[in-house]
Each structure stands twice: as structure tokens, then as C-alpha cells.
C-alpha atoms as a PDB file:
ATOM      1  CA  UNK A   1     -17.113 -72.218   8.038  1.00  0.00           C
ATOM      2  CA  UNK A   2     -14.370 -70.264   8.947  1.00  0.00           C
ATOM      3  CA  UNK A   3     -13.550 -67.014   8.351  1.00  0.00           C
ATOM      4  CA  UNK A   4      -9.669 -66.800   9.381  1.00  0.00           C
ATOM      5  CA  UNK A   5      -7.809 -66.910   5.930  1.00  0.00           C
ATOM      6  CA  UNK A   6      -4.527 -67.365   7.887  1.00  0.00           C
ATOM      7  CA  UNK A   7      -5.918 -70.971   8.519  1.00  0.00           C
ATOM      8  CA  UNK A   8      -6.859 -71.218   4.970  1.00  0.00           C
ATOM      9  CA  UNK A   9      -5.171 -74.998   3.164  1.00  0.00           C
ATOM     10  CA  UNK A  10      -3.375 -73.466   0.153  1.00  0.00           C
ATOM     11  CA  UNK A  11      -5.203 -75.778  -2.694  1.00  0.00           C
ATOM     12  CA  UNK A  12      -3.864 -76.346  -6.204  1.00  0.00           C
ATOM     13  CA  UNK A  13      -3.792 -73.581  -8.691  1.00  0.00           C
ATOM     14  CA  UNK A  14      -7.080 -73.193 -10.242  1.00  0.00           C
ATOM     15  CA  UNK A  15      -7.692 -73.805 -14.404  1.00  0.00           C
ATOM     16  CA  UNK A  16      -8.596 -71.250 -16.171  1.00  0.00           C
ATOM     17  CA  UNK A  17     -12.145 -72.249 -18.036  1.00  0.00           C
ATOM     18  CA  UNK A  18     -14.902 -70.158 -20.503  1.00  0.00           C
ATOM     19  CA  UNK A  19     -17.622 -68.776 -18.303  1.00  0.00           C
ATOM     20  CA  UNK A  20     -20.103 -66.857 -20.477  1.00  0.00           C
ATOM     21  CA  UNK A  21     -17.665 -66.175 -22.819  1.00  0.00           C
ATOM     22  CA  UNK A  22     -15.025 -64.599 -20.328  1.00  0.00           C
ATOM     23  CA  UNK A  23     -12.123 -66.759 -18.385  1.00  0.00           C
ATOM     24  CA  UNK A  24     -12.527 -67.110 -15.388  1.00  0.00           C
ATOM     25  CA  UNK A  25     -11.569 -69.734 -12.528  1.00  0.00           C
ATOM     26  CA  UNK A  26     -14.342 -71.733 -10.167  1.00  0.00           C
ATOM     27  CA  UNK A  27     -13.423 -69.745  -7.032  1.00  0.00           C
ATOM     28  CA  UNK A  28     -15.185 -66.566  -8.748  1.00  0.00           C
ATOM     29  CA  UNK A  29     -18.080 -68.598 -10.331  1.00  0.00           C
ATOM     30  CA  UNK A  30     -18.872 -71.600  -7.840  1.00  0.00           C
ATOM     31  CA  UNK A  31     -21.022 -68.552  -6.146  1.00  0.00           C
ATOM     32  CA  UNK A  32     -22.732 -67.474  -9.696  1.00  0.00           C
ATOM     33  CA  UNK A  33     -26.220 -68.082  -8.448  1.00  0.00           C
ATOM     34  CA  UNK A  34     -25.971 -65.961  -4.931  1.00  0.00           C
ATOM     35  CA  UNK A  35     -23.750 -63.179  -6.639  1.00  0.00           C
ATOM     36  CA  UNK A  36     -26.283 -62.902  -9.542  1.00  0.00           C
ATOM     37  CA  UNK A  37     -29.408 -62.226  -7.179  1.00  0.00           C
ATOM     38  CA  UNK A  38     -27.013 -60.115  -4.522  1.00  0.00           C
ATOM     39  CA  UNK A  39     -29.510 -58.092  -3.280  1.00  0.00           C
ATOM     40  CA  UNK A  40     -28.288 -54.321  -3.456  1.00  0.00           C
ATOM     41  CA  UNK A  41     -29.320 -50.967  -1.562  1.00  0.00           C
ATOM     42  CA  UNK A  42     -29.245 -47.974  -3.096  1.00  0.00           C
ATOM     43  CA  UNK A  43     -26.709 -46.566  -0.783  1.00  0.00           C
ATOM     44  CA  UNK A  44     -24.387 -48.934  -1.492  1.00  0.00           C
ATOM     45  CA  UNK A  45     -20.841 -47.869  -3.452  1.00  0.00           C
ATOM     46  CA  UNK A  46     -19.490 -50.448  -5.708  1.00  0.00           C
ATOM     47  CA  UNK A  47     -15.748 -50.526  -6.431  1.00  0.00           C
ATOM     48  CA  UNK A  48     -15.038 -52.108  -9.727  1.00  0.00           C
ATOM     49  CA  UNK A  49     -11.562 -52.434 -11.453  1.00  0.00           C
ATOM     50  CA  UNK A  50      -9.453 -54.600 -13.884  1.00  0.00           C
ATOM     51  CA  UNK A  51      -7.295 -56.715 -11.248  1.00  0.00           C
ATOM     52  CA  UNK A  52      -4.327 -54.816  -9.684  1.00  0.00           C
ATOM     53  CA  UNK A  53      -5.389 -51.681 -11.194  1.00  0.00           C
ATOM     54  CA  UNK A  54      -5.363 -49.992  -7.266  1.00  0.00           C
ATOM     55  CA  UNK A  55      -8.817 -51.635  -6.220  1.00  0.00           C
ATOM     56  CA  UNK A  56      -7.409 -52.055  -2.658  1.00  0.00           C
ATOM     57  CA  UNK A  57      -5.597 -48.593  -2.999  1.00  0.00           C
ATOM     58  CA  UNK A  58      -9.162 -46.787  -3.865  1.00  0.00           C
ATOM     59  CA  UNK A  59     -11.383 -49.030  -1.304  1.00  0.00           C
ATOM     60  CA  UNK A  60      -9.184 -48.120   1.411  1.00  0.00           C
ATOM     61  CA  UNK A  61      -9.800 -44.388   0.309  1.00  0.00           C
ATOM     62  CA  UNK A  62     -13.388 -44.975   0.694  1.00  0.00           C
ATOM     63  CA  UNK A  63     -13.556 -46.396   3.704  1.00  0.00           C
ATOM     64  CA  UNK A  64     -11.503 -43.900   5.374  1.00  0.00           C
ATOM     65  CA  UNK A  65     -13.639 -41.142   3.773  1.00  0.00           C
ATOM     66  CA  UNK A  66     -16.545 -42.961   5.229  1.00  0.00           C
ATOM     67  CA  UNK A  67     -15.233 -44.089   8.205  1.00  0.00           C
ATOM     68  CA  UNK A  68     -12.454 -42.540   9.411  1.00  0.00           C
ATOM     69  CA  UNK A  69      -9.599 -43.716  11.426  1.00  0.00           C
ATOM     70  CA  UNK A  70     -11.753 -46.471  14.094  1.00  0.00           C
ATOM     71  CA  UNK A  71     -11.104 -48.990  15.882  1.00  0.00           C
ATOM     72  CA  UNK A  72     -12.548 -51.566  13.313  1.00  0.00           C
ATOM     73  CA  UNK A  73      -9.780 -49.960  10.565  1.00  0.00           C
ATOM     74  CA  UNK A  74      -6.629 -51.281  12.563  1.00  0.00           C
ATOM     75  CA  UNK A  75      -8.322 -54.793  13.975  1.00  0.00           C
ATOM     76  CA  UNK A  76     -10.865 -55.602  10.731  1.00  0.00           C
ATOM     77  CA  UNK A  77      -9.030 -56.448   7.343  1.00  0.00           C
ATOM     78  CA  UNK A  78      -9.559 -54.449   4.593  1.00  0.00           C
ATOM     79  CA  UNK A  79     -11.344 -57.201   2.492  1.00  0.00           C
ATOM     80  CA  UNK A  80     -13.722 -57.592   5.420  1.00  0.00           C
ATOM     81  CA  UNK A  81     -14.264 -53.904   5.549  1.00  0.00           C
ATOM     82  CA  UNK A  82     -14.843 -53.974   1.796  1.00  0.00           C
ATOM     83  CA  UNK A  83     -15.662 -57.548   0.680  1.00  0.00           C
ATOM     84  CA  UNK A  84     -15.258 -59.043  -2.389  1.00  0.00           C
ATOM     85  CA  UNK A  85     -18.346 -59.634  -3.896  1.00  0.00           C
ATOM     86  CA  UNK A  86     -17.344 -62.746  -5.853  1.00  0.00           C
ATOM     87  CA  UNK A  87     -14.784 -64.238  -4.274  1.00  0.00           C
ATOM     88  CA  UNK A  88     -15.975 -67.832  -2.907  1.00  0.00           C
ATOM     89  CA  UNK A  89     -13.171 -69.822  -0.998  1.00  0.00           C
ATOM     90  CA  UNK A  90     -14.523 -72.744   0.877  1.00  0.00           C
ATOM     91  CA  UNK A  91     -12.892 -72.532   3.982  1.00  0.00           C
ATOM     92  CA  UNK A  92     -12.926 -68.660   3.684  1.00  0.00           C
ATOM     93  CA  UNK A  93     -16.514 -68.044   2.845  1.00  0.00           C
ATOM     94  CA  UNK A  94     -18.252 -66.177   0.562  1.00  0.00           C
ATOM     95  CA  UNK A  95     -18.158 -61.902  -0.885  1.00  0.00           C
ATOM     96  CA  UNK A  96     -21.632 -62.296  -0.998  1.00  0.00           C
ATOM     97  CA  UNK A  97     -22.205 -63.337   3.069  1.00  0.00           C
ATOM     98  CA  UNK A  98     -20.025 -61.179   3.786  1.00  0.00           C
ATOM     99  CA  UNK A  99     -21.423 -57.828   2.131  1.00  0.00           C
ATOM    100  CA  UNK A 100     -24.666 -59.176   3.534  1.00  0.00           C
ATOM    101  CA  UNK A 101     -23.545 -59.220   6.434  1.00  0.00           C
ATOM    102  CA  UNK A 102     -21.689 -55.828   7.078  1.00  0.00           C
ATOM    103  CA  UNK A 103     -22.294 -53.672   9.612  1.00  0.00           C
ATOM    104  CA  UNK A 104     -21.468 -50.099   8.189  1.00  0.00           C
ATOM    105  CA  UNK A 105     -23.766 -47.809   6.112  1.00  0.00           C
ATOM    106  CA  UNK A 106     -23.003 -47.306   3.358  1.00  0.00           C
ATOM    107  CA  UNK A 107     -21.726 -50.981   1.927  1.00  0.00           C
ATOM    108  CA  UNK A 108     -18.561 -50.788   0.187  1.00  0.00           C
ATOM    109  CA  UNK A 109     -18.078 -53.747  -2.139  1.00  0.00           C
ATOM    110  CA  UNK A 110     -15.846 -54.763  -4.196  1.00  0.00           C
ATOM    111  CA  UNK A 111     -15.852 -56.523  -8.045  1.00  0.00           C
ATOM    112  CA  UNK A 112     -13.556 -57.439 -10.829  1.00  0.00           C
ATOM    113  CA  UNK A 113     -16.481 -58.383 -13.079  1.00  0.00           C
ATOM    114  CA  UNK A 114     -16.520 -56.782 -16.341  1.00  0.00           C
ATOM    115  CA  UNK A 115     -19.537 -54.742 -16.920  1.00  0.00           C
ATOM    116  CA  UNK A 116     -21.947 -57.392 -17.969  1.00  0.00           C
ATOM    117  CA  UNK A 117     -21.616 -59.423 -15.203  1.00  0.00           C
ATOM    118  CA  UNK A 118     -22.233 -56.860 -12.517  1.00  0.00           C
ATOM    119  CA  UNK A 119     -25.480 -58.196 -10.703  1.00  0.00           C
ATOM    120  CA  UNK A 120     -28.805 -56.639 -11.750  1.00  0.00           C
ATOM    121  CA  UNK A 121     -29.844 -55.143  -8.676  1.00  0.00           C
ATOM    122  CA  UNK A 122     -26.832 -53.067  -8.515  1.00  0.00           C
ATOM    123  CA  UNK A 123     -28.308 -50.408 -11.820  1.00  0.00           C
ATOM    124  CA  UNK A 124     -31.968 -51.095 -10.512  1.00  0.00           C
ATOM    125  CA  UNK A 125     -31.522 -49.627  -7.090  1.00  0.00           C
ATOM    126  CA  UNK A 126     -29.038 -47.374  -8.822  1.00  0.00           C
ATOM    127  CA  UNK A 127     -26.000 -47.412  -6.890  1.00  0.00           C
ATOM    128  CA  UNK A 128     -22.975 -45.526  -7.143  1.00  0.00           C
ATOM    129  CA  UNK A 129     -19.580 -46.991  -8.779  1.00  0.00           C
ATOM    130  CA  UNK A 130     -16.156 -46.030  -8.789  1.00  0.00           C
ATOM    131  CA  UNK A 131     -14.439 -47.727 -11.823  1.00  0.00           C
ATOM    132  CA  UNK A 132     -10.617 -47.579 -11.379  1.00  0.00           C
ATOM    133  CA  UNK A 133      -8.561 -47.903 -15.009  1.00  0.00           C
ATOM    134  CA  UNK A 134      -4.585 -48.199 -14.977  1.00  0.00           C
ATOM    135  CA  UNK A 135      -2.466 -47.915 -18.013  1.00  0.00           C
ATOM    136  CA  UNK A 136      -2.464 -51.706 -19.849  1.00  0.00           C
ATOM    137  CA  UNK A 137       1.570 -52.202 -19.593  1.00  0.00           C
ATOM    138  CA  UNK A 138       1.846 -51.337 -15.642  1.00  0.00           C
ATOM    139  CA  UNK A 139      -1.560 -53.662 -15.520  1.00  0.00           C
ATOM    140  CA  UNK A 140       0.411 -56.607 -16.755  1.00  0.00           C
ATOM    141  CA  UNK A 141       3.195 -56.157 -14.990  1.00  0.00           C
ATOM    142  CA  UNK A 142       1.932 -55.492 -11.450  1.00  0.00           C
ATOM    143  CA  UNK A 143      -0.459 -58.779 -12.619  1.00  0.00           C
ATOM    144  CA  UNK A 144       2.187 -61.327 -13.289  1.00  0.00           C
ATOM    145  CA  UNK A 145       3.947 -60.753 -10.075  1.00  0.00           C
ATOM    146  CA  UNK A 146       0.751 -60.978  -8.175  1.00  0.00           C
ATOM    147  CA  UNK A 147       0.052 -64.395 -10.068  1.00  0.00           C
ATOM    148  CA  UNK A 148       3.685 -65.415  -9.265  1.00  0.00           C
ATOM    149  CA  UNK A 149       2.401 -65.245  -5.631  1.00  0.00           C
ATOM    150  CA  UNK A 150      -1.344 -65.693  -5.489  1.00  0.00           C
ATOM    151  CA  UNK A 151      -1.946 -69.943  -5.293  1.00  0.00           C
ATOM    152  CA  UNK A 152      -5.550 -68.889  -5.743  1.00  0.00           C
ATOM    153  CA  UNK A 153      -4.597 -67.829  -9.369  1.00  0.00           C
ATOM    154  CA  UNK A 154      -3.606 -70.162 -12.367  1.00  0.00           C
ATOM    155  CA  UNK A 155       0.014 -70.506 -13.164  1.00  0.00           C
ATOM    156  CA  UNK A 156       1.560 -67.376 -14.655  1.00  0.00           C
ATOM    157  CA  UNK A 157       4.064 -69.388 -16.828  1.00  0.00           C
ATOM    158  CA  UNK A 158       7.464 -67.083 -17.710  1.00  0.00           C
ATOM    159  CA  UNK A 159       7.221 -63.343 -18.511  1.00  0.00           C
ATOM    160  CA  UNK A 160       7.282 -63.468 -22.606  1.00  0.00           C
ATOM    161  CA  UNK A 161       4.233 -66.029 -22.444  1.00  0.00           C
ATOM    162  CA  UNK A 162       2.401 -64.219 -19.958  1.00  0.00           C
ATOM    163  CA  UNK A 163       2.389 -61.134 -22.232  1.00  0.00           C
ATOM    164  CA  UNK A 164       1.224 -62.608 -25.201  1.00  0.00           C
ATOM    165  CA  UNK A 165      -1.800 -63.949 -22.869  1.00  0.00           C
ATOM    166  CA  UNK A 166      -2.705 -60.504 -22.039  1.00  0.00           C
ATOM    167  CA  UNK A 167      -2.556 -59.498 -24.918  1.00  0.00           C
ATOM    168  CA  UNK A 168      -4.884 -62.402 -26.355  1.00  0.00           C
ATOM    169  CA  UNK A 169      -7.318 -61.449 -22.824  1.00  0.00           C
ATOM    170  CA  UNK A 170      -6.701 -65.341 -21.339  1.00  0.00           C
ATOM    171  CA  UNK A 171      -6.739 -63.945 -18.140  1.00  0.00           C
ATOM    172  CA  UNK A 172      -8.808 -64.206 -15.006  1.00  0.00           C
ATOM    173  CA  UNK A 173     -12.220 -61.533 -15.756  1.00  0.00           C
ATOM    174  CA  UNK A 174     -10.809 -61.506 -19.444  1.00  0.00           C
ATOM    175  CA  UNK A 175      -9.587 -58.941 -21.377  1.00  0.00           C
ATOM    176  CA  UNK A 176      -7.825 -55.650 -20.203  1.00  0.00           C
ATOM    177  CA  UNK A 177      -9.202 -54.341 -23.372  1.00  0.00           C
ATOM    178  CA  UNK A 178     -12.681 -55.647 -23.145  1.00  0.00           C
ATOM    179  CA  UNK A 179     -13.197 -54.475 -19.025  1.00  0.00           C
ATOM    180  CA  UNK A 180     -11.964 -50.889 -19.607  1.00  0.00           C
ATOM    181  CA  UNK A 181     -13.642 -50.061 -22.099  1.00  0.00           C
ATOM    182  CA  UNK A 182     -16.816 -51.823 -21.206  1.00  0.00           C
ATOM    183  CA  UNK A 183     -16.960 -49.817 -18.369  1.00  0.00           C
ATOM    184  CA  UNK A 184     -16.509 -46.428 -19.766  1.00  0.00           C
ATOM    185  CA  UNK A 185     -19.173 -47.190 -22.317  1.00  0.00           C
ATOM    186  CA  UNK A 186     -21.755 -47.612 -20.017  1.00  0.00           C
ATOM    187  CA  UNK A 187     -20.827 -44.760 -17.806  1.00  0.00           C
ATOM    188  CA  UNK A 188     -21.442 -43.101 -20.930  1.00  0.00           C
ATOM    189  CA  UNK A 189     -25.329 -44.419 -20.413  1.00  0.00           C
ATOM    190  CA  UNK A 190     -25.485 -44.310 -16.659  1.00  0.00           C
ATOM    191  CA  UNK A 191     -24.075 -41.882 -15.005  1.00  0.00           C
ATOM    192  CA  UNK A 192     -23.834 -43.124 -11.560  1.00  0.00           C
ATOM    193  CA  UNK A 193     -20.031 -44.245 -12.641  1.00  0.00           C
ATOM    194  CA  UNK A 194     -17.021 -42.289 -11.595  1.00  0.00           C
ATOM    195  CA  UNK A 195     -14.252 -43.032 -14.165  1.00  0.00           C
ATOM    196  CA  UNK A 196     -10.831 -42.476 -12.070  1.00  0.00           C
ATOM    197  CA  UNK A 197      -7.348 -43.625 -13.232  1.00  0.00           C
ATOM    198  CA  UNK A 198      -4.225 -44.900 -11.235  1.00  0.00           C
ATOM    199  CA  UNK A 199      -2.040 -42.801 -12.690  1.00  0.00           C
ATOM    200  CA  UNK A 200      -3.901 -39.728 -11.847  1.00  0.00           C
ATOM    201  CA  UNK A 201      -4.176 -41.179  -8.568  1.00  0.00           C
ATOM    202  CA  UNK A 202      -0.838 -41.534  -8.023  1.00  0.00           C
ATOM    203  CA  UNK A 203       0.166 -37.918  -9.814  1.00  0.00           C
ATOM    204  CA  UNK A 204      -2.283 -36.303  -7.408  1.00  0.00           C
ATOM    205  CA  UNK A 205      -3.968 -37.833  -4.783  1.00  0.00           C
ATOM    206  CA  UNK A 206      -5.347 -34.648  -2.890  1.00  0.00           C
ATOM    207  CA  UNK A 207      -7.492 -33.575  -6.744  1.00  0.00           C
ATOM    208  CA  UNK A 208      -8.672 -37.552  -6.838  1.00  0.00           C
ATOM    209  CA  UNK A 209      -9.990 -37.119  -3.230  1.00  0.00           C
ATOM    210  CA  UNK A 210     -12.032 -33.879  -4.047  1.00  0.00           C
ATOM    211  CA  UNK A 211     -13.285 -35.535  -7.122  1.00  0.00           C
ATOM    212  CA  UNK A 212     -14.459 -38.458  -4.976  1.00  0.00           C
ATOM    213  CA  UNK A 213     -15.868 -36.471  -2.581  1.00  0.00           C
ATOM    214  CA  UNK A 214     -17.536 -34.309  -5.165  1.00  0.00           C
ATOM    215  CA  UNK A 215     -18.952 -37.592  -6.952  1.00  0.00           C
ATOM    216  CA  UNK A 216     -20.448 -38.852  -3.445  1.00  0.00           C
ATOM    217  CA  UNK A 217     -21.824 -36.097  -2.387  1.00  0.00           C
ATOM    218  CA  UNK A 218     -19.335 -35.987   0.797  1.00  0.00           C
ATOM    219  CA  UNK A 219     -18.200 -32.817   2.578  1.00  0.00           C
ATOM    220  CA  UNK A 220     -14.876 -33.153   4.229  1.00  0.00           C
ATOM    221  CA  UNK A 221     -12.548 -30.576   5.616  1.00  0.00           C
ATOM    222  CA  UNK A 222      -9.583 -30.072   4.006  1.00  0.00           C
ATOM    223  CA  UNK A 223      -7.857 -31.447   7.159  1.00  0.00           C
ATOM    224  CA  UNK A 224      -9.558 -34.815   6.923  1.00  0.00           C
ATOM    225  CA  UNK A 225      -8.553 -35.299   3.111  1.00  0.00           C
ATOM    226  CA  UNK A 226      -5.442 -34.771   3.826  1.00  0.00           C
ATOM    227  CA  UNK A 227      -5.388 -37.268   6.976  1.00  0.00           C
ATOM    228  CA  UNK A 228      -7.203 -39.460   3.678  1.00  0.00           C
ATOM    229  CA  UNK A 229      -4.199 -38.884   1.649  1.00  0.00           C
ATOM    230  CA  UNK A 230      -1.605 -39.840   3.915  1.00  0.00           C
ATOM    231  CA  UNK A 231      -3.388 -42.869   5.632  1.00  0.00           C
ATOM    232  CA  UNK A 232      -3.612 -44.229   1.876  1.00  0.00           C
ATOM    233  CA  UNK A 233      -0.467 -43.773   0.836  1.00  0.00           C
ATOM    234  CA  UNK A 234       1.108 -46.412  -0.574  1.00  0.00           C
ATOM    235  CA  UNK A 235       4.036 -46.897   1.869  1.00  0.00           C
ATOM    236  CA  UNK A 236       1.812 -46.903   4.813  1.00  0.00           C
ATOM    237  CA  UNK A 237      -0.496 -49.389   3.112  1.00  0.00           C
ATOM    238  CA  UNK A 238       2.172 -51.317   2.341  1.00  0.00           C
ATOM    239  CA  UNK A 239       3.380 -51.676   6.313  1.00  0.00           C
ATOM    240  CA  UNK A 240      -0.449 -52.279   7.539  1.00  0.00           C
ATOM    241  CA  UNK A 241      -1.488 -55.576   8.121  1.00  0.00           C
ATOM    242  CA  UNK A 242      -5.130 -54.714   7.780  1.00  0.00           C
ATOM    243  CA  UNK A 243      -4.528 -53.403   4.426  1.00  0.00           C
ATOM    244  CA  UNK A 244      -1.741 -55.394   2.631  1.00  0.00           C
ATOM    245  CA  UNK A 245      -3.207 -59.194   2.311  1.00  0.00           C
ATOM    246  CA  UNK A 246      -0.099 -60.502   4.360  1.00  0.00           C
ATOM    247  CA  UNK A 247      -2.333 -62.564   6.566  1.00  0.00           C
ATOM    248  CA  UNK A 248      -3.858 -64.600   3.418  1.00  0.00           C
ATOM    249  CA  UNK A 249      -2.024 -67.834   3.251  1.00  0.00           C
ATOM    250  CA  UNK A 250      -3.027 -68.457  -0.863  1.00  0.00           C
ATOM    251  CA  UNK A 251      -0.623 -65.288  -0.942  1.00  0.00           C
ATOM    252  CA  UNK A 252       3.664 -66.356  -0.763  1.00  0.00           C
ATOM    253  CA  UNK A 253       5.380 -63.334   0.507  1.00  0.00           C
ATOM    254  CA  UNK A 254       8.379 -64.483  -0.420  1.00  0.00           C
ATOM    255  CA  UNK A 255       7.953 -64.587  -4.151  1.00  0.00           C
ATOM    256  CA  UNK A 256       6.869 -60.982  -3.806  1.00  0.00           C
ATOM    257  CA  UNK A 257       4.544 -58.513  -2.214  1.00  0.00           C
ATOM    258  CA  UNK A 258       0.747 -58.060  -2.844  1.00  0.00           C
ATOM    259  CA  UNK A 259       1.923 -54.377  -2.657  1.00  0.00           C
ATOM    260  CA  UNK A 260       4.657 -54.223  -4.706  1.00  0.00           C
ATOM    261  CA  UNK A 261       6.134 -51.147  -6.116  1.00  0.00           C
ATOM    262  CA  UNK A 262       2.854 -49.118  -6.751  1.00  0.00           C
ATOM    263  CA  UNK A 263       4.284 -46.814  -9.486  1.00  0.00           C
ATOM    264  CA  UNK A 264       3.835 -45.265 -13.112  1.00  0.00           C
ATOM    265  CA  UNK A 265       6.470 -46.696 -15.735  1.00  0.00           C
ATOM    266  CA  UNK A 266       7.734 -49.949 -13.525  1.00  0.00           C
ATOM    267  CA  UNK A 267       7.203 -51.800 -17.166  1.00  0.00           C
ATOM    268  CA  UNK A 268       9.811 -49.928 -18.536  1.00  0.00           C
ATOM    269  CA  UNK A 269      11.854 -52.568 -16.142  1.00  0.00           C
ATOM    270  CA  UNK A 270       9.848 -55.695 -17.687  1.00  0.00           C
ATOM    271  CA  UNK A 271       9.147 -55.171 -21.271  1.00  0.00           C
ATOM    272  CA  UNK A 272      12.186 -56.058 -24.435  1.00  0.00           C
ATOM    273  CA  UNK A 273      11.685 -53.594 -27.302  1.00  0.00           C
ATOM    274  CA  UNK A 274      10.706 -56.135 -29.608  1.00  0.00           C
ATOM    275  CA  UNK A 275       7.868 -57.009 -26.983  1.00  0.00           C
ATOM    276  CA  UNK A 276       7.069 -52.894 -26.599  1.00  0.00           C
ATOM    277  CA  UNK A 277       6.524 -52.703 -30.204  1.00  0.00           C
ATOM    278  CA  UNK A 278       4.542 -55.913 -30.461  1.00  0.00           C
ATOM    279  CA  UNK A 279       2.463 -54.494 -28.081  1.00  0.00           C
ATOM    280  CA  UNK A 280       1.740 -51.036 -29.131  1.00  0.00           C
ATOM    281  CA  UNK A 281       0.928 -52.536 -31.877  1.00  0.00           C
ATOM    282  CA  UNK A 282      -1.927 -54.762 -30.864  1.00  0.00           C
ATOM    283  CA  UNK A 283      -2.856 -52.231 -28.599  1.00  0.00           C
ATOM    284  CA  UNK A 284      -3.532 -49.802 -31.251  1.00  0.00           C
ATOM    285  CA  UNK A 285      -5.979 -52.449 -32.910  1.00  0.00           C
ATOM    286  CA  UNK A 286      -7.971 -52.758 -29.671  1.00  0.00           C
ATOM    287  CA  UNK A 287      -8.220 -49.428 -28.380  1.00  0.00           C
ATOM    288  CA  UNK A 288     -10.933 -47.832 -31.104  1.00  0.00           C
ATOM    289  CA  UNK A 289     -12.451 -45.526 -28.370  1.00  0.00           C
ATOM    290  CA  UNK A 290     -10.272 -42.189 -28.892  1.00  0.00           C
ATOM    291  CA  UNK A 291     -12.111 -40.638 -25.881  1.00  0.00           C
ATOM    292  CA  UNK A 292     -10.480 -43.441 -23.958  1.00  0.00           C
ATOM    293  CA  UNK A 293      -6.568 -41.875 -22.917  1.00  0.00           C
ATOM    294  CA  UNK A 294      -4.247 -44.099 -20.477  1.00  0.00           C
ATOM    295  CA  UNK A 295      -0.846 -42.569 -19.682  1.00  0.00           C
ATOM    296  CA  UNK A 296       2.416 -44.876 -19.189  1.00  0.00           C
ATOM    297  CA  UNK A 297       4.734 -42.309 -17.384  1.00  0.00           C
ATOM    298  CA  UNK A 298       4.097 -39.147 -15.468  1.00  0.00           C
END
């Protein structure tokens, strides 16, 4: 099997199908079995998000926390560093092999599953998880474009049909709705869950650092957070081959970057008013938690 996704064939665009009552495509089910009875340690940290909600953004965060600036950071890619625990491409592998077969302690491991679907042994040993929420309009937009150049993902179809999609949750891991506020119910039930948004993230990343490092149990001098805070920020990301997907070959460049824009209020750009009002709309339905805020500027 190997492990060089540079090498990868590009296949046809996967269907979307019902998997337990979320969509989902056969590259993040054809591993159900193995992902199910992933074997977890209680030190390990998992990362869980909505898709393009700045999971690569906030695993990159950990790792450097953890890690620091090595060797393995500018000659490992980041979804080796932090695999993704689902993710089965034949001539790529599998998340689950490769979490099993890291070599750092802790594991950092990565999952869009919505809550439900997050393996068993992951509450039993009682791990740690940092859930990452962005506002639902950025959400969309940053996912189209990455669907516009992800082969691995089904066929976005134009902008005004790709809304109305998200808005009915026929998306890959489902429904915005459904995986945000999933997850901040149960962290309302286990408290191992550290509830961050992107936009807070983005307003200030030196507070989300502290609040990490508080919620880990890390001490870091203020020197180091700040070597945290610009290693991870976005334009440097952006430039770093270890860290911005450009060696995947499912991924077209030229359609647009996996790293895009990585702001607050890029929908502004995307959405008509008619489809702004249809939205807020239907978003208003959905969102019934109160205690659950998202901001669309800063």
C-alpha cells in the first residue's frame, strides 16, 4: 500500500449515500468496522469539527503546542502528524493505521464525525476533544470551493443549488445544524470537550492559545505561544507544504486553494439577498439552542 498521496490515481467523484441516517460517501465508511473498534488511550486529543471549519488550522496549533518546531514538522505532512481517523483511500491507506501507528505521545487525531459516530473507546478511556464551530454562512462558502477542488468529494453542482443542499444537510457528515449542535450538547454531559470557534480564533489567536493550554493542562511561556501564534497563522500555513494539502493529487490547485481566504464575512462576497434572507430564515428554525451564539463578522 502506499502511502505517497502525490502518486494517488484521482478516481471518480464519490455518490453521496444514507449511512446510519447521515450522508456520507464510501471513502469515510469502507473503514466502518476498524474506525468503530479504534482502540483509544486516554492521552489521546481528538480534534473534531464540521468540514472546513479550521480543523487543519487548530491541529496544527496542537501539534506545535505539543511538539514544537522539529524536524518531523517541516518533512512529515500535517495529516500524517495528525491523521484522519476515517479517511480510507485505497492507495493512500487508512486514518485508522495511521493513528495506530504514530510515533508521538500524545496522539492527535482527527474526525468530522458528528457526535454519534465518534468511536466508543474514545468517552470510555475519556479522552480530551477540541470541537471547532465556525459561523454556518462562512461554513458553506469555504465548503463549496473546497468541493469545487476536492475529486474525493461529490460534485458541488453551481452556487444557488449548493446552498439549498446545506441548508437541507445533503452534505458529506450531514447537517451543519445537526454536528454543531450535537456536539455542544454533549459537552454539556461530558466535560472533557473544549468548545472553540473560528471566529474567535481568528479575532484573537493569543486568548484561544491560553484557553487551549488551560484546557490541556499545558504550561507554555508566553514566548512559545507566541512562536504558536505566528507559526499558525494563516499566511504561513498557507505557503507550507507540510501544512496546506498541495501535495494531495484528489486536490486541483487550480480551481482554488485548500487554504483559501481564511476570513470572517467572505460570504458577504457569495450570498444574493434573496438567498441571505432565505437563509436566516431556515436558520432561525434550526438553531433552538439559544446558548448556542455564532458570529458572521468581527
Amino acid at each position: 500500500m502506499s502511502s505517497d498521496p502525490s502518486t494517488m490515481e484521482v478516481p471518480p467523484r464519490p455518490e453521496l449515500f444514507d449511512f446510519h441516517g447521515v450522508p456520507m460517501t464510501h471513502y469515510f465508511t469502507d473503514n466502518w468496522e476498524n474506525v468503530q473498534n479504534f482502540q483509544a488511550r486516554p492521552d489521546d486529543i481528538l480534534i473534531a469539527t464540521y468540514p472546513k471549519a479550521g480543523t487543519t488550522w487548530v491541529s496544527y496549533i496542537l501539534d506545535l503546542l505539543y511538539f514544537g518546531q522539529t524536524e518531523r514538522q517541516r518533512s512529515v505532512p500535517i495529516f500524517e502528524r495528525v491523521p484522519f481517523l476515517e479517511v480510507h483511500f485505497l492507495s493512500f491507506g487508512s486514518g485508522t493505521e495511521l493513528a495506530d501507528n504514530l510515533p508521538t505521545s500524545p496522539r492527535l487525531i482527527k474526525t468530522h464525525f458528528p457526535v454519534q459516530f465518534v468511536p466508543k473507546s474514545f468517552w470510555q478511556q475519556n479522552c480530551r476533544m477540541v470541537y471547532v464551530a465556525r459561523n454556518a454562512k462562512d461554513n458553506l462558502v469555504s465548503y463549496f470551493h473546497f468541493d469545487r477542488m476536492n475529486m474525493g468529494q461529490p460534485e458541488p453542482g453551481d452556487w444557488s443549488n449548493y446552498v439549498h443542499r446545506f441548508m437541507e444537510g445533503k452534505m458529506v457528515w450531514g447537517s451543519w445544524y445537526d454536528h454543531v449542535n450535537g456536539w455542544w450538547k454533549k459537552k454539556q454531559t461530558y466535560p472533557k470537550i473544549h468548545y472553540m470557534f473560528y471566529e474567535d480564533l481568528i479575532e484573537d489567536t493569543g486568548r484561544e492559545i491560553d484557553k487551549l493550554c488551560s484546557f490541556l493542562g499545558l504550561s507554555r511561556s508566553d514566548e512559545e505561544k507566541k512562536r504558536v501564534a505566528g507559526g499558525s497563522h494563516f499566511d504561513n500555513m498557507k505557503k507550507d507544504n507540510m501544512a496546506n494539502y498541495s501535495t494531495i493529487k484528489v486536490m486541483d490547485f487550480k480551481i482554488s486553494p485548500f487554504m483559501r481566504k481564511g476570513k470572517v464575512g467572505d460570504w458577504k462576497n457569495h450570498f444574493t439577498v434573496s438567498q441571505n434572507e432565505q437563509f436566516d430564515e431556515d436558520y432561525k428554525k434550526k438553531m433552538t439552542d439559544l446558548t448556542l451564539k455564532f458570529r458572521t463578522e468581527i
